[in-house]
N, C-alpha and C. Protein backbone atom coordinates (compact mmCIF):
# COMPACT_ATOMS: atom_id res chain seq x y z
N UNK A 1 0.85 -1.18 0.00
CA UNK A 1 0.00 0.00 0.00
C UNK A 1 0.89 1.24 0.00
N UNK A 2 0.58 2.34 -0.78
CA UNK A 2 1.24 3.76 -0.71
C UNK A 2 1.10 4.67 -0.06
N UNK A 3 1.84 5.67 0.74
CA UNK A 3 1.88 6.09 1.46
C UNK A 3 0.87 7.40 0.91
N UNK A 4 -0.12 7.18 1.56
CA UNK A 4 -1.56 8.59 1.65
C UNK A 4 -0.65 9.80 1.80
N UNK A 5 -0.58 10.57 0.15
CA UNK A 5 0.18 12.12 0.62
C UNK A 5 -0.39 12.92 1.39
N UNK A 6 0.13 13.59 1.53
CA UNK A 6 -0.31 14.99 2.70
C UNK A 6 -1.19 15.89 2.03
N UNK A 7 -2.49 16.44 2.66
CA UNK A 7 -3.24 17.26 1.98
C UNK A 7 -2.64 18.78 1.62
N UNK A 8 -3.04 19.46 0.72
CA UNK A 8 -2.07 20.66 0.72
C UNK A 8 -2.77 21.58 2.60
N UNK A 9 -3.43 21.71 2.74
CA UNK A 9 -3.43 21.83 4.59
C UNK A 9 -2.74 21.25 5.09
N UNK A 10 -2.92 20.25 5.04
CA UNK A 10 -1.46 19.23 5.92
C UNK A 10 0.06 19.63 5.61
N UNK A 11 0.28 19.88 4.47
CA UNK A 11 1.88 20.26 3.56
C UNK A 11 2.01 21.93 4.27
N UNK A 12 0.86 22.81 4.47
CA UNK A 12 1.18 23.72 4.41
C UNK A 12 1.94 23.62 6.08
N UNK A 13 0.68 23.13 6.68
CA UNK A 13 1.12 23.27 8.56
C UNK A 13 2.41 22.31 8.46
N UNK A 14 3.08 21.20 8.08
CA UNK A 14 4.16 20.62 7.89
C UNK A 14 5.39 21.83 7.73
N UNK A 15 5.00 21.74 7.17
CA UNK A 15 5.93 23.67 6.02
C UNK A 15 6.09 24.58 7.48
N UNK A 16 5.70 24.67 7.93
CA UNK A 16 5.33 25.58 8.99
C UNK A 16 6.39 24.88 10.10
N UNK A 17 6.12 23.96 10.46
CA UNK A 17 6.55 22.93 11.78
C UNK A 17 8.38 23.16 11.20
N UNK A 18 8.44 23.32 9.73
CA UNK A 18 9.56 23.29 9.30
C UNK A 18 10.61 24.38 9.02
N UNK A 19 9.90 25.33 8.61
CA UNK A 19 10.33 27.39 9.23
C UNK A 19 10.17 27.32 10.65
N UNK A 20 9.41 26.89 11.24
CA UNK A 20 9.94 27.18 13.04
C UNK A 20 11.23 26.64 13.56
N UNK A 21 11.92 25.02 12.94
CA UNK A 21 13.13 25.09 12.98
C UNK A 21 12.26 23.69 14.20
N UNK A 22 11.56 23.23 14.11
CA UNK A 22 11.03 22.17 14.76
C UNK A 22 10.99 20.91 14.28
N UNK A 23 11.19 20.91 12.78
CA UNK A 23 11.50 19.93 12.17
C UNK A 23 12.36 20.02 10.87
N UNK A 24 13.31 19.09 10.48
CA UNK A 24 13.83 18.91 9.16
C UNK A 24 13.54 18.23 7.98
N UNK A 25 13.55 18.64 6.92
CA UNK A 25 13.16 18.18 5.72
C UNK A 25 14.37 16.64 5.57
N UNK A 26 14.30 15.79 5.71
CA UNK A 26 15.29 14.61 5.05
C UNK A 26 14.35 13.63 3.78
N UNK A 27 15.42 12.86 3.47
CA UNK A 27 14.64 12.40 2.25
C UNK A 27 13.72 10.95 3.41
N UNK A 28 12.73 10.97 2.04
CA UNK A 28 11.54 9.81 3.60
C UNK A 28 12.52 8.20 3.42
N UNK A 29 12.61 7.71 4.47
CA UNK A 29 13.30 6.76 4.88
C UNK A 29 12.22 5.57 4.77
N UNK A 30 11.84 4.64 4.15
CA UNK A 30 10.91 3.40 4.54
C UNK A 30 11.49 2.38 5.40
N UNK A 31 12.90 2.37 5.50
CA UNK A 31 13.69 1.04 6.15
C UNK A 31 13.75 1.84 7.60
N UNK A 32 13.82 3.16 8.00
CA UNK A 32 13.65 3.47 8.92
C UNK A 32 12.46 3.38 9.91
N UNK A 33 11.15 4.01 9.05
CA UNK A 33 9.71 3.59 9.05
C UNK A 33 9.17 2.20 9.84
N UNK A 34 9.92 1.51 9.10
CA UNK A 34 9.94 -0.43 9.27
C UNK A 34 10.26 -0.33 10.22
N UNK A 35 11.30 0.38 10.59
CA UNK A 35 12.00 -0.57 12.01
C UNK A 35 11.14 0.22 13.40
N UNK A 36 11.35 1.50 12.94
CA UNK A 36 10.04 2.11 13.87
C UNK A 36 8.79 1.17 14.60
N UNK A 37 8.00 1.00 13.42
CA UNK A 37 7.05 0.17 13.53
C UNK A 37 7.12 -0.86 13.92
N UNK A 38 8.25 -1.70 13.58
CA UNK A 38 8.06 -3.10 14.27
C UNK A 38 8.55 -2.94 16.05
N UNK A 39 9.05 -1.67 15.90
CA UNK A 39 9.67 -1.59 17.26
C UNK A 39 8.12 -1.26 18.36
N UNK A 40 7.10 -0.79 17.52
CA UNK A 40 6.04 -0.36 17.99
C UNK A 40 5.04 -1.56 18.11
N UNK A 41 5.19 -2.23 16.97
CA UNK A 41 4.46 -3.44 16.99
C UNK A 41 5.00 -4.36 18.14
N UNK A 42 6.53 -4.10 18.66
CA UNK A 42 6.61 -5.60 19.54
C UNK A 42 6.05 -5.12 21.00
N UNK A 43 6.15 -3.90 20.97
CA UNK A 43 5.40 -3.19 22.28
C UNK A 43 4.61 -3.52 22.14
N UNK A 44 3.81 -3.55 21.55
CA UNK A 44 2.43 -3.54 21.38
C UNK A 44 1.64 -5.33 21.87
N UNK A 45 2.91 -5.76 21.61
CA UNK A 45 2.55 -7.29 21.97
C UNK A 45 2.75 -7.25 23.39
N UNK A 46 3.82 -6.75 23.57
CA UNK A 46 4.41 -6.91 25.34
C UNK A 46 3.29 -6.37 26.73
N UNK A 47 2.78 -6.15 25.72
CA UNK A 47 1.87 -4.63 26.87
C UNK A 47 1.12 -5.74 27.77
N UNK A 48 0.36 -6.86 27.07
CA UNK A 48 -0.51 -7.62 27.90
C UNK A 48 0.77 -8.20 29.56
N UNK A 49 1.79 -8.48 28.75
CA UNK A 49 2.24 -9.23 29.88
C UNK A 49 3.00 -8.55 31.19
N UNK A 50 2.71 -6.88 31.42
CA UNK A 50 3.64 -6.62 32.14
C UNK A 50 2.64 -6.77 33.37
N UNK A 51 3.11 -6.34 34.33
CA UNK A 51 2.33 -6.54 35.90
C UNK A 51 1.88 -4.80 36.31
N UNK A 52 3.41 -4.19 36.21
CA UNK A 52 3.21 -2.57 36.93
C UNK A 52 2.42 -1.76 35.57
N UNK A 53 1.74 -0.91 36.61
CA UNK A 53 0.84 0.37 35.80
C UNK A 53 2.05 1.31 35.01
N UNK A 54 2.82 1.39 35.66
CA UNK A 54 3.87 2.63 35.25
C UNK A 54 4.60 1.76 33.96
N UNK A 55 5.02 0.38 33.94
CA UNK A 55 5.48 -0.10 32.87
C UNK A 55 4.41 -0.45 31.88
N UNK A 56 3.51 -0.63 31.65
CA UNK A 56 2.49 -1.06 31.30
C UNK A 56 2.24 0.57 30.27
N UNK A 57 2.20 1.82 30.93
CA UNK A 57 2.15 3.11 30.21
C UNK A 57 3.49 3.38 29.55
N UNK A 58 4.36 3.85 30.28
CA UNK A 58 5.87 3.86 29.78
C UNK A 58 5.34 3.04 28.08
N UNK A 59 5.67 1.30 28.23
CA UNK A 59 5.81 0.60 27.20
C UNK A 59 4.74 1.35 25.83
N UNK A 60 3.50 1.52 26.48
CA UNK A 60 2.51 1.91 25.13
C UNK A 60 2.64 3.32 24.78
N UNK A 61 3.41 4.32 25.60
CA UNK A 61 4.18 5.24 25.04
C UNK A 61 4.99 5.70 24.39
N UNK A 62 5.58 4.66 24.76
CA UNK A 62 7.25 4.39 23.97
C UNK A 62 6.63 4.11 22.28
N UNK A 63 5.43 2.92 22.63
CA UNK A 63 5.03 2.86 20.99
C UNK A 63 4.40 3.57 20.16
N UNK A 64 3.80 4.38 20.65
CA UNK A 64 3.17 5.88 20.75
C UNK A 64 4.03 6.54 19.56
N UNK A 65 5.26 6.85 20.66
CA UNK A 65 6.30 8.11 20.05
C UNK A 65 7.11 7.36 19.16
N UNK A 66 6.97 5.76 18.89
CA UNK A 66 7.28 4.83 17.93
C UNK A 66 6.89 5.21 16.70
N UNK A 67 5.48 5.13 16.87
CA UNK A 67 4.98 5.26 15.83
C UNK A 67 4.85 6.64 14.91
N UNK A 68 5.21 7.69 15.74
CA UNK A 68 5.23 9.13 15.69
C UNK A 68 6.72 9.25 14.37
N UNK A 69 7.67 8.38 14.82
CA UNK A 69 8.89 8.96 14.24
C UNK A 69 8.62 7.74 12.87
N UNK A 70 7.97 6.61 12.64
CA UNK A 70 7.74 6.40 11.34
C UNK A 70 6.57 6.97 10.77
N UNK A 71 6.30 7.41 10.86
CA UNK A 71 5.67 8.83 10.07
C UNK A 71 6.05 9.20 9.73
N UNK A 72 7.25 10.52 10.66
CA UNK A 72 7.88 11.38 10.45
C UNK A 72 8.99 10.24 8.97
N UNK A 73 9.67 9.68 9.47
CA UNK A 73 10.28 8.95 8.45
C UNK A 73 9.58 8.40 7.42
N UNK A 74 8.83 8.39 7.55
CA UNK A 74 8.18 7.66 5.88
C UNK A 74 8.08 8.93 4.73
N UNK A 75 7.30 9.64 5.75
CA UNK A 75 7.30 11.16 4.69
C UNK A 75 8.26 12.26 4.53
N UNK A 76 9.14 11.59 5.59
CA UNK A 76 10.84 12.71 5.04
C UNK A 76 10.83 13.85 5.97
N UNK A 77 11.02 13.40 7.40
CA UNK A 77 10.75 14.61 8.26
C UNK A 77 11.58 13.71 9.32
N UNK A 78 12.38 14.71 9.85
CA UNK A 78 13.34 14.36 11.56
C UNK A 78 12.85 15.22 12.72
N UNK A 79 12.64 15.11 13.71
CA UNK A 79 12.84 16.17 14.81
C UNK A 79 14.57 16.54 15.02
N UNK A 80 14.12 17.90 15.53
CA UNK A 80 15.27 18.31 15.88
C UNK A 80 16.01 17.86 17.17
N UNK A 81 17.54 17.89 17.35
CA UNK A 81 17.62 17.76 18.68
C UNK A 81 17.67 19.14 19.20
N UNK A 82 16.62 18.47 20.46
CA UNK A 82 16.80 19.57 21.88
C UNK A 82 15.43 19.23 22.29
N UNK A 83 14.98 20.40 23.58
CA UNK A 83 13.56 20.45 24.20
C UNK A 83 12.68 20.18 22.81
N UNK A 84 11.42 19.72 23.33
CA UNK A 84 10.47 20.04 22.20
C UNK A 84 9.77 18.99 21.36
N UNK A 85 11.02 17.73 21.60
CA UNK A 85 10.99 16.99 20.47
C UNK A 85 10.07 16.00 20.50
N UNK A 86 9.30 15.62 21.77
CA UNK A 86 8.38 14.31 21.94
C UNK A 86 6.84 15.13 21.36
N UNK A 87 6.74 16.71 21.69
CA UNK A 87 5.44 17.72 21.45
C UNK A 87 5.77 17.96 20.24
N UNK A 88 6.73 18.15 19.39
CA UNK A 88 6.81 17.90 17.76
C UNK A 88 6.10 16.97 17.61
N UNK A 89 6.44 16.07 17.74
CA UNK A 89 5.79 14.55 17.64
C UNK A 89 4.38 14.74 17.90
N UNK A 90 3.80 14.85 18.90
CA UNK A 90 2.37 15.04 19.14
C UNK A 90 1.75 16.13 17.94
N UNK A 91 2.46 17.17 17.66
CA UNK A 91 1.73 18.45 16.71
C UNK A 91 1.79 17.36 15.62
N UNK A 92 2.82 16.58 15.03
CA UNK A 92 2.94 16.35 13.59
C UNK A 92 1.59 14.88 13.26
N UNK A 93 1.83 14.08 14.49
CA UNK A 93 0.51 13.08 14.62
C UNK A 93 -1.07 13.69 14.23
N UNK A 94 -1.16 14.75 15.48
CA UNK A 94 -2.57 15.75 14.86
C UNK A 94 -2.65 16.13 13.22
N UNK A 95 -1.84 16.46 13.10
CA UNK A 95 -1.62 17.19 11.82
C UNK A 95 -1.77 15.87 10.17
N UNK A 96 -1.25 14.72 10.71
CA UNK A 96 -1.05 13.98 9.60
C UNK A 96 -2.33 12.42 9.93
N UNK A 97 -2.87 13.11 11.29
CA UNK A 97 -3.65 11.86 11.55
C UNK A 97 -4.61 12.41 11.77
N UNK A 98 -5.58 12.77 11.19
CA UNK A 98 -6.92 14.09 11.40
C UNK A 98 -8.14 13.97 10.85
N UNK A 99 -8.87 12.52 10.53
CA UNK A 99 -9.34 11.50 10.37
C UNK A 99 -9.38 10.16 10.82
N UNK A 100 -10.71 9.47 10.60
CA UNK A 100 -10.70 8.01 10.79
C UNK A 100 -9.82 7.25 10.01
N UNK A 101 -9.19 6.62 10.13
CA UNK A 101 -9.30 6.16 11.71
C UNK A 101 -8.00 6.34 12.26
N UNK A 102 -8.27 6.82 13.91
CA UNK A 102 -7.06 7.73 14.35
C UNK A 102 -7.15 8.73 15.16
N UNK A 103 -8.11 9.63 14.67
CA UNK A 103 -7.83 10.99 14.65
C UNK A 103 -8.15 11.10 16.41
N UNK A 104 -8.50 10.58 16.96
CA UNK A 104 -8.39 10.83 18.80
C UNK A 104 -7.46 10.07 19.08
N UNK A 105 -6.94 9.22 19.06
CA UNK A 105 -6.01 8.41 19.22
C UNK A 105 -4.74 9.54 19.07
N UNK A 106 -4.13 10.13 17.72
CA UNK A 106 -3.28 11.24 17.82
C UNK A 106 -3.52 12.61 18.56
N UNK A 107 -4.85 12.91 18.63
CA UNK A 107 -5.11 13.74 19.63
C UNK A 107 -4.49 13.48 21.30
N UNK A 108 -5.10 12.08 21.55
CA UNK A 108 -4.36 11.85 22.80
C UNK A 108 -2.98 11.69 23.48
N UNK A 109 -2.31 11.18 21.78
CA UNK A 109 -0.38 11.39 22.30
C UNK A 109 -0.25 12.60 23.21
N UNK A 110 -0.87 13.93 22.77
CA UNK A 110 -0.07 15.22 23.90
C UNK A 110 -0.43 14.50 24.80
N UNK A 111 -1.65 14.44 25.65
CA UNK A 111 -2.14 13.97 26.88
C UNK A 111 -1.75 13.08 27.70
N UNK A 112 -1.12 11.82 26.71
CA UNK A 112 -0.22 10.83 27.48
C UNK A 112 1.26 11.41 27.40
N UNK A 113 1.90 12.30 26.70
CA UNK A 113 2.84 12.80 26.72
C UNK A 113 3.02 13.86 28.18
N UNK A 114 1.79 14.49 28.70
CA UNK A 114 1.84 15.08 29.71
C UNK A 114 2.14 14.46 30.72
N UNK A 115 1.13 13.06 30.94
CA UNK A 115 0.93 12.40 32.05
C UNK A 115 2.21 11.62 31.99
N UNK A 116 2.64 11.37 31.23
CA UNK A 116 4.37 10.52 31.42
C UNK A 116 5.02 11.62 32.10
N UNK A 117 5.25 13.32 31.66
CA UNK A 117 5.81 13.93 32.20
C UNK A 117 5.96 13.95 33.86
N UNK A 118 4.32 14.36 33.72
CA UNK A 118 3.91 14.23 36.02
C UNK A 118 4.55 13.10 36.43
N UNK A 119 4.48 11.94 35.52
CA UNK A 119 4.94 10.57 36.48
C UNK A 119 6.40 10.50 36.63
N UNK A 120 7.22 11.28 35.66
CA UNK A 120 8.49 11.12 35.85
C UNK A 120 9.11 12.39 36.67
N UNK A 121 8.63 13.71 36.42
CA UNK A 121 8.90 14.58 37.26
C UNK A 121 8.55 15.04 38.52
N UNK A 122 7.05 15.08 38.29
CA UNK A 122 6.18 14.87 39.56
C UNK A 122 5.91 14.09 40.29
N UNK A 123 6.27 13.01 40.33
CA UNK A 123 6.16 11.25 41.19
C UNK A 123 4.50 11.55 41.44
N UNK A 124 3.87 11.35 39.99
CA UNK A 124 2.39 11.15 39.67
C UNK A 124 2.38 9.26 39.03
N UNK A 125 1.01 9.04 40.15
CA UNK A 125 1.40 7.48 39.74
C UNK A 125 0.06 7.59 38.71
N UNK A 126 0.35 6.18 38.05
CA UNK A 126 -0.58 5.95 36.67
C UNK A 126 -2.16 4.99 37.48
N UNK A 127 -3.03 4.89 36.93
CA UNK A 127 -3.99 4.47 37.19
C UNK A 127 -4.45 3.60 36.19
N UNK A 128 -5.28 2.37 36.58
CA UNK A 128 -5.81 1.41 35.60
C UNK A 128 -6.21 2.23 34.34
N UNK A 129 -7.33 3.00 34.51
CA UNK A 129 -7.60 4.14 33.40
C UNK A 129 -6.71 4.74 32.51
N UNK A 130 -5.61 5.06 33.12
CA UNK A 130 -4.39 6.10 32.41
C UNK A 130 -4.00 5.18 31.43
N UNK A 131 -3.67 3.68 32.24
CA UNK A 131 -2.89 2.50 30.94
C UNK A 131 -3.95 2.02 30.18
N UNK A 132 -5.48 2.12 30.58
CA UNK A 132 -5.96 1.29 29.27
C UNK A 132 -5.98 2.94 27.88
N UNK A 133 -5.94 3.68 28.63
CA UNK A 133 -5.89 4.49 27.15
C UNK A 133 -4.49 4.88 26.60
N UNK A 134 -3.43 4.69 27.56
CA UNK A 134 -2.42 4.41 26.89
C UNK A 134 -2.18 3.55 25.90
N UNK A 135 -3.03 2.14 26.12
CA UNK A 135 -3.09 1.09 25.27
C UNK A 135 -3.35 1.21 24.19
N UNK A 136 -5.18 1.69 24.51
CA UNK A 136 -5.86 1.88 23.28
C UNK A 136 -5.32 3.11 22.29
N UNK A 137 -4.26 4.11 22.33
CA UNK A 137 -3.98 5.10 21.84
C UNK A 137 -2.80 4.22 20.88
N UNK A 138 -2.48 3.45 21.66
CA UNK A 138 -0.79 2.73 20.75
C UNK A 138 -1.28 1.98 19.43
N UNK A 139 -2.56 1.11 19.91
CA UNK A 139 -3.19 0.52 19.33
C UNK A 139 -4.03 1.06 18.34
N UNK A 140 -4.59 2.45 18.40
CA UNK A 140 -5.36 2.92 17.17
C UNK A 140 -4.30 3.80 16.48
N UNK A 141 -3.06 3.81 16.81
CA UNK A 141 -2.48 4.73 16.30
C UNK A 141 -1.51 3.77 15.29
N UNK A 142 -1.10 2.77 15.95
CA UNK A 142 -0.61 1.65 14.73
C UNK A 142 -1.47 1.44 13.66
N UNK A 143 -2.71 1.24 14.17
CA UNK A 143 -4.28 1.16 12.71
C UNK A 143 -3.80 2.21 11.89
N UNK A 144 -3.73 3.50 12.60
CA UNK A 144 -3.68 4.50 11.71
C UNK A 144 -2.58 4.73 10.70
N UNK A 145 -1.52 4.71 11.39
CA UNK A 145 -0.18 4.50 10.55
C UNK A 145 -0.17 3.39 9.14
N UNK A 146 -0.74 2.27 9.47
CA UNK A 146 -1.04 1.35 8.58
C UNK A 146 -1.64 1.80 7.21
N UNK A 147 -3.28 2.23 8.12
CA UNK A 147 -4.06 2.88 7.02
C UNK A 147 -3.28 3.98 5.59
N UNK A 148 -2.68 5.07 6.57
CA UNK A 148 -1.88 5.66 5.80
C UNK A 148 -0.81 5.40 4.73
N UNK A 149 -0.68 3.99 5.17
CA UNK A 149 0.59 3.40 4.23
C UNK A 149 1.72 3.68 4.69
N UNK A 150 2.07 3.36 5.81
CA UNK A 150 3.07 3.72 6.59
C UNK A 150 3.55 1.99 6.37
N UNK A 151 4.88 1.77 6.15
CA UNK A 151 5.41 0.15 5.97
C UNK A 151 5.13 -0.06 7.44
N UNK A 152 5.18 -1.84 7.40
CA UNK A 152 4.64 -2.21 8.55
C UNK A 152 5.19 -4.01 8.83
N UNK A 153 5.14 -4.04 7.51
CA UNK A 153 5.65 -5.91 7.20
C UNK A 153 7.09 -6.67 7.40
């Protein structure tokens, strides 16, 4: 399947993310993409078997911001280094995932991106609730990536 281009709305706010100096233009990577994803996909398996709440979120986060950077790599985009770079990730998800199926699922990366923050800075603990939508966010957000034609195999 081919990768669903970017609407010219989507290209323009991309364009944008990319004059702020928040992201770089590289050429799109698919072998990068791949490995992303499978790295997201094995999370995605692991999640049933952990015991703790905090690993259990952590893990479907991790696949989260997995899945965030084969995107970014499929369609030819890096974050920059420094502050900023996991909420790049969240803006560019909204932005390229803004439809079914998906489109709350990328909405929710900021939100679990916050609540990872409290738990690691703030010694904020996670709740049954927090990890099943951590789950379900990893999980509709891999759908989504798919849908898009994001490699996956």
């Amino acid at each position: 399947m081919a990768l669903t281009p970017l609407t010219p709305a989507q290209q323009q706010a991309v364009d944008a993310l990319v004059a702020q100096g928040r992201l770089a233009l590289v050429p799109s990577d698919d072998a990068r993409a791949l490995i992303f994803m499978h790295q997201a996909a094995d999370a995605i398996v692991d999640l049933p078997h952990l015991t703790k709440l905090q690993n259990r979120f952590n893990l479907a986060y991790d696949a989260c911001h997995d899945i965030g950077e084969a995107l970014l790599a499929a369609f030819g985009y890096r974050t920059l280094v420094g502050p900023g770079q996991h909420e790049v990730i969240g803006r560019f998800l909204r932005l390229v995932i803004d439809a079914p199926p998906g489109e709350q699922d990328a909405r929710r990366f900021d939100h679990l991106r916050r609540a990872r923050n409290q738990q690691r800075y703030d010694a904020r603990r996670f709740g049954e609730a927090d990890v099943a939508l951590a789950v379900q966010t990893a999980t509709g957000l891999f759908a989504a990536a798919v849908h898009r034609g994001v490699p996956h195999d």
